[in-house]
C-alpha atoms as a PDB file:
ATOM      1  CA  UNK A   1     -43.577  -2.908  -4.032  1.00  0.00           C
ATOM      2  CA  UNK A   2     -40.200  -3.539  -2.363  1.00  0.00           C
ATOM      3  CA  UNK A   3     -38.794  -5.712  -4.870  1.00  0.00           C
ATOM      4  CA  UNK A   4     -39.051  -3.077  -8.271  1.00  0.00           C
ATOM      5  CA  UNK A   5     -38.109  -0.161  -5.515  1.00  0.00           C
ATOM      6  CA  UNK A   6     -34.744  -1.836  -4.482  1.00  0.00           C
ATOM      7  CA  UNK A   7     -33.949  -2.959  -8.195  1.00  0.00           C
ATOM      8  CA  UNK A   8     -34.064   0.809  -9.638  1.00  0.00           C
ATOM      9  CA  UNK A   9     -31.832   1.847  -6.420  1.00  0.00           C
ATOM     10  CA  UNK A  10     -29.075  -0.821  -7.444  1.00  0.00           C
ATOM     11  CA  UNK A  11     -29.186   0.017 -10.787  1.00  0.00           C
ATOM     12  CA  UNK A  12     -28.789   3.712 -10.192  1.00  0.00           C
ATOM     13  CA  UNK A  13     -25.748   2.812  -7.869  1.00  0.00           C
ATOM     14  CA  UNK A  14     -24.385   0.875 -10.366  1.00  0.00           C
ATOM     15  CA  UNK A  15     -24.872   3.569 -12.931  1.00  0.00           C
ATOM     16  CA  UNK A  16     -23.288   5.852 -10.804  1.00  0.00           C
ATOM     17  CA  UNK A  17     -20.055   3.663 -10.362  1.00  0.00           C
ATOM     18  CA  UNK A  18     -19.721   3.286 -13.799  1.00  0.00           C
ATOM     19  CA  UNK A  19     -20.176   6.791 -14.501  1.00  0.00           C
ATOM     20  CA  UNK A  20     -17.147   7.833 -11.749  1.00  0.00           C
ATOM     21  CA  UNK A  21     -14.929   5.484 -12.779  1.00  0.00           C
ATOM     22  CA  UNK A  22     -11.802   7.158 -14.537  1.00  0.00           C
ATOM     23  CA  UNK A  23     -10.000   4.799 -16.937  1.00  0.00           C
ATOM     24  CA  UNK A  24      -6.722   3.813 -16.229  1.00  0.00           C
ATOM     25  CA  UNK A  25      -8.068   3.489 -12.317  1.00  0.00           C
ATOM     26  CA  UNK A  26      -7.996  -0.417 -11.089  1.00  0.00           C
ATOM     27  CA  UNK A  27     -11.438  -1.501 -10.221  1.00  0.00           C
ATOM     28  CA  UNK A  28      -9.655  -3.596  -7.343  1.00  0.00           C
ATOM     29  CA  UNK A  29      -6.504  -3.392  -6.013  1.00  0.00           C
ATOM     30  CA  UNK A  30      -4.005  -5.862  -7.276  1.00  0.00           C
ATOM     31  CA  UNK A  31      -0.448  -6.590  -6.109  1.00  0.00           C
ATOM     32  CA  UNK A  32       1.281  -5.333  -9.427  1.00  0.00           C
ATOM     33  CA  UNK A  33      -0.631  -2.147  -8.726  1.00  0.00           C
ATOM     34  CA  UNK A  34       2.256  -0.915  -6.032  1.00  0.00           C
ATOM     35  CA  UNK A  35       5.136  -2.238  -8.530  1.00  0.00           C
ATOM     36  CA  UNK A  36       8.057  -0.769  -9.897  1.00  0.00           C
ATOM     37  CA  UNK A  37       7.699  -0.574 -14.124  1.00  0.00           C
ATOM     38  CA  UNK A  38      10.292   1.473 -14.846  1.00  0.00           C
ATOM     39  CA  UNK A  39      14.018   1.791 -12.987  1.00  0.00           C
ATOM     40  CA  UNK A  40      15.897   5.093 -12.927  1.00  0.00           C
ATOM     41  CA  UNK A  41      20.022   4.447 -13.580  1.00  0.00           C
ATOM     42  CA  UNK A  42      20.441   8.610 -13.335  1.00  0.00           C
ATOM     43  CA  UNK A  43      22.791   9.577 -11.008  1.00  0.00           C
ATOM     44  CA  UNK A  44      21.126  10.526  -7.094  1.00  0.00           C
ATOM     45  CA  UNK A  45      22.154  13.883  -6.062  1.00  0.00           C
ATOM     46  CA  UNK A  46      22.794  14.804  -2.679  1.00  0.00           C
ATOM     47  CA  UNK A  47      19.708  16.756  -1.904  1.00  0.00           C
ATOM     48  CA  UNK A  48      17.347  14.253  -3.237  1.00  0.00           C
ATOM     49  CA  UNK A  49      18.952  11.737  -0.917  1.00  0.00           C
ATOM     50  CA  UNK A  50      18.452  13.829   1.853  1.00  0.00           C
ATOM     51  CA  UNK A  51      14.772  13.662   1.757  1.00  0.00           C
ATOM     52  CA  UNK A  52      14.648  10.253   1.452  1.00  0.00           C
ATOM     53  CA  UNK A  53      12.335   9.247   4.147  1.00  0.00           C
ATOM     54  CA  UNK A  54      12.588   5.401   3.760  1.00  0.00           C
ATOM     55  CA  UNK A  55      14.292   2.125   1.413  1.00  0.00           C
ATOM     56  CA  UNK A  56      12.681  -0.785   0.787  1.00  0.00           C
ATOM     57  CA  UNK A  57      13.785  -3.777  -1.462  1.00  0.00           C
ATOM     58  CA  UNK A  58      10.995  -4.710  -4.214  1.00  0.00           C
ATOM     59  CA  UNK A  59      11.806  -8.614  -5.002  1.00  0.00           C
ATOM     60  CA  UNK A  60      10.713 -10.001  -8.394  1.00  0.00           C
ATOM     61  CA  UNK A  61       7.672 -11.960  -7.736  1.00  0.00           C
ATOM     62  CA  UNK A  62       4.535 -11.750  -5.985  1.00  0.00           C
ATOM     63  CA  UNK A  63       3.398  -9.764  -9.112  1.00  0.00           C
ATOM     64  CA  UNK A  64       6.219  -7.635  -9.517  1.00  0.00           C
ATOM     65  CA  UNK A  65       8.871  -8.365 -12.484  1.00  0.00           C
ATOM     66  CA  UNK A  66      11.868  -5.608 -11.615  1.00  0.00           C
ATOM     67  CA  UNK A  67      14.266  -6.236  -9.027  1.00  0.00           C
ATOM     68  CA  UNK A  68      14.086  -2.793  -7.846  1.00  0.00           C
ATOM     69  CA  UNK A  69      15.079  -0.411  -4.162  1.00  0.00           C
ATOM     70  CA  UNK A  70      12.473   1.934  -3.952  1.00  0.00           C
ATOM     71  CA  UNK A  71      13.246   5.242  -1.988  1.00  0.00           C
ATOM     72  CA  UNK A  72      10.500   6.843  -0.203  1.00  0.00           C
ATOM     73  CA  UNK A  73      10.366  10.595  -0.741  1.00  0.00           C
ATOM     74  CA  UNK A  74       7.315  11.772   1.705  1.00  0.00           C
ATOM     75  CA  UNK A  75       3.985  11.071  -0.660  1.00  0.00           C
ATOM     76  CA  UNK A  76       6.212   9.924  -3.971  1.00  0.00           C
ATOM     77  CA  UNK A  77       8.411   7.349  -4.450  1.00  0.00           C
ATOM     78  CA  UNK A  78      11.521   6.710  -6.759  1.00  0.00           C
ATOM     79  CA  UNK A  79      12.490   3.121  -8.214  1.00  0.00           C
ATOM     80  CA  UNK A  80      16.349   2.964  -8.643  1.00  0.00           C
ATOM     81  CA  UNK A  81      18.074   0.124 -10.268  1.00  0.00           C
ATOM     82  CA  UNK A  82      19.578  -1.839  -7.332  1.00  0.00           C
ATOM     83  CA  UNK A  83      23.365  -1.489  -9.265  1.00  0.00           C
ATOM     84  CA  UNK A  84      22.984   2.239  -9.292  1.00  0.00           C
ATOM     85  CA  UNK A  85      26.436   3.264  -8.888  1.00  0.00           C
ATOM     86  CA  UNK A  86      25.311   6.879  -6.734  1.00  0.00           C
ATOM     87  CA  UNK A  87      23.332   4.489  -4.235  1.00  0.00           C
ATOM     88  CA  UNK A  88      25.728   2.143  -3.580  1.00  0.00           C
ATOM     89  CA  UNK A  89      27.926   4.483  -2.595  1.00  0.00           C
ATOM     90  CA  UNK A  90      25.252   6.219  -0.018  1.00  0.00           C
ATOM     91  CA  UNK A  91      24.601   2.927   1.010  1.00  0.00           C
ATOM     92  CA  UNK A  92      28.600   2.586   1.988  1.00  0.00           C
ATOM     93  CA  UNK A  93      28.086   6.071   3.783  1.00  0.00           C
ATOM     94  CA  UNK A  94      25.027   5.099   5.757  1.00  0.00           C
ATOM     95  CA  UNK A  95      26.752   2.076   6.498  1.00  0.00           C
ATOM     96  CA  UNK A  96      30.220   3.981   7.719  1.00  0.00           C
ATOM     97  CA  UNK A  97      27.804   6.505   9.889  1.00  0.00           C
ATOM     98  CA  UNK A  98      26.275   3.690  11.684  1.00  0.00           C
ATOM     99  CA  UNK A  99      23.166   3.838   9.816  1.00  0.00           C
ATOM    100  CA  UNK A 100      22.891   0.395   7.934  1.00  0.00           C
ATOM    101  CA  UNK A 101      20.067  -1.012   9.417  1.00  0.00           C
ATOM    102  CA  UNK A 102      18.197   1.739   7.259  1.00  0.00           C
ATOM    103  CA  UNK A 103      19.428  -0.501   4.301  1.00  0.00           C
ATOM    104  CA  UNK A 104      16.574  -3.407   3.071  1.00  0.00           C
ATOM    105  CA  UNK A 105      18.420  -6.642   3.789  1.00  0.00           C
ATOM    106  CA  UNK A 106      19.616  -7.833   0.125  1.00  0.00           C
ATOM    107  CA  UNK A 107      20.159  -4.829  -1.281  1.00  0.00           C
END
């Protein structure tokens, strides 16, 4: 009686999936899934851009539709508009302290 045996255990897995599953959670892992939405044009303060611990350049496409630099801040990141006025300007100062190649090429 393997055949009944193995059907009830797969159908109590799957029950159990379906059961833990939150809403809102992606069933698999898509692209668009690690894409900016939403773009912040609020001005950067100095201490936030101190714990900045990495920049990358999110291109439209691939899934994503926002030209957007996202700013690593340990576990959380930040999507800025790339015209941002505040990160231009610490982009100039990295740049002037010898620090460009921190900047994503493009941005």
């Amino acid at each position: 009686m393997r055949g009944p045996g193995l059907s009830l255990a797969l159908a109590l897995a799957l029950t159990h999936f379906l059961i833990s599953f939150h809403p809102g959670q992606a069933l698999f892992p898509f692209p668009a899934a690690s894409c900016c939405t939403e773009l912040s044009r609020h001005l950067l303060k100095p201490q936030l851009l101190k714990k900045v611990t990495g920049v990358k350049l999110q291109e439209t496409g691939g899934g994503c539709h926002l030209r957007a630099i996202v700013l690593h801040l340990g576990r959380r990141f930040l999507c800025i508009h790339p015209k941002n006025r505040s990160l231009t300007r610490w982009f100039e100062q990295l740049r002037k302290l010898g620090r460009g190649h921190l900047i994503p090429r493009g941005a």
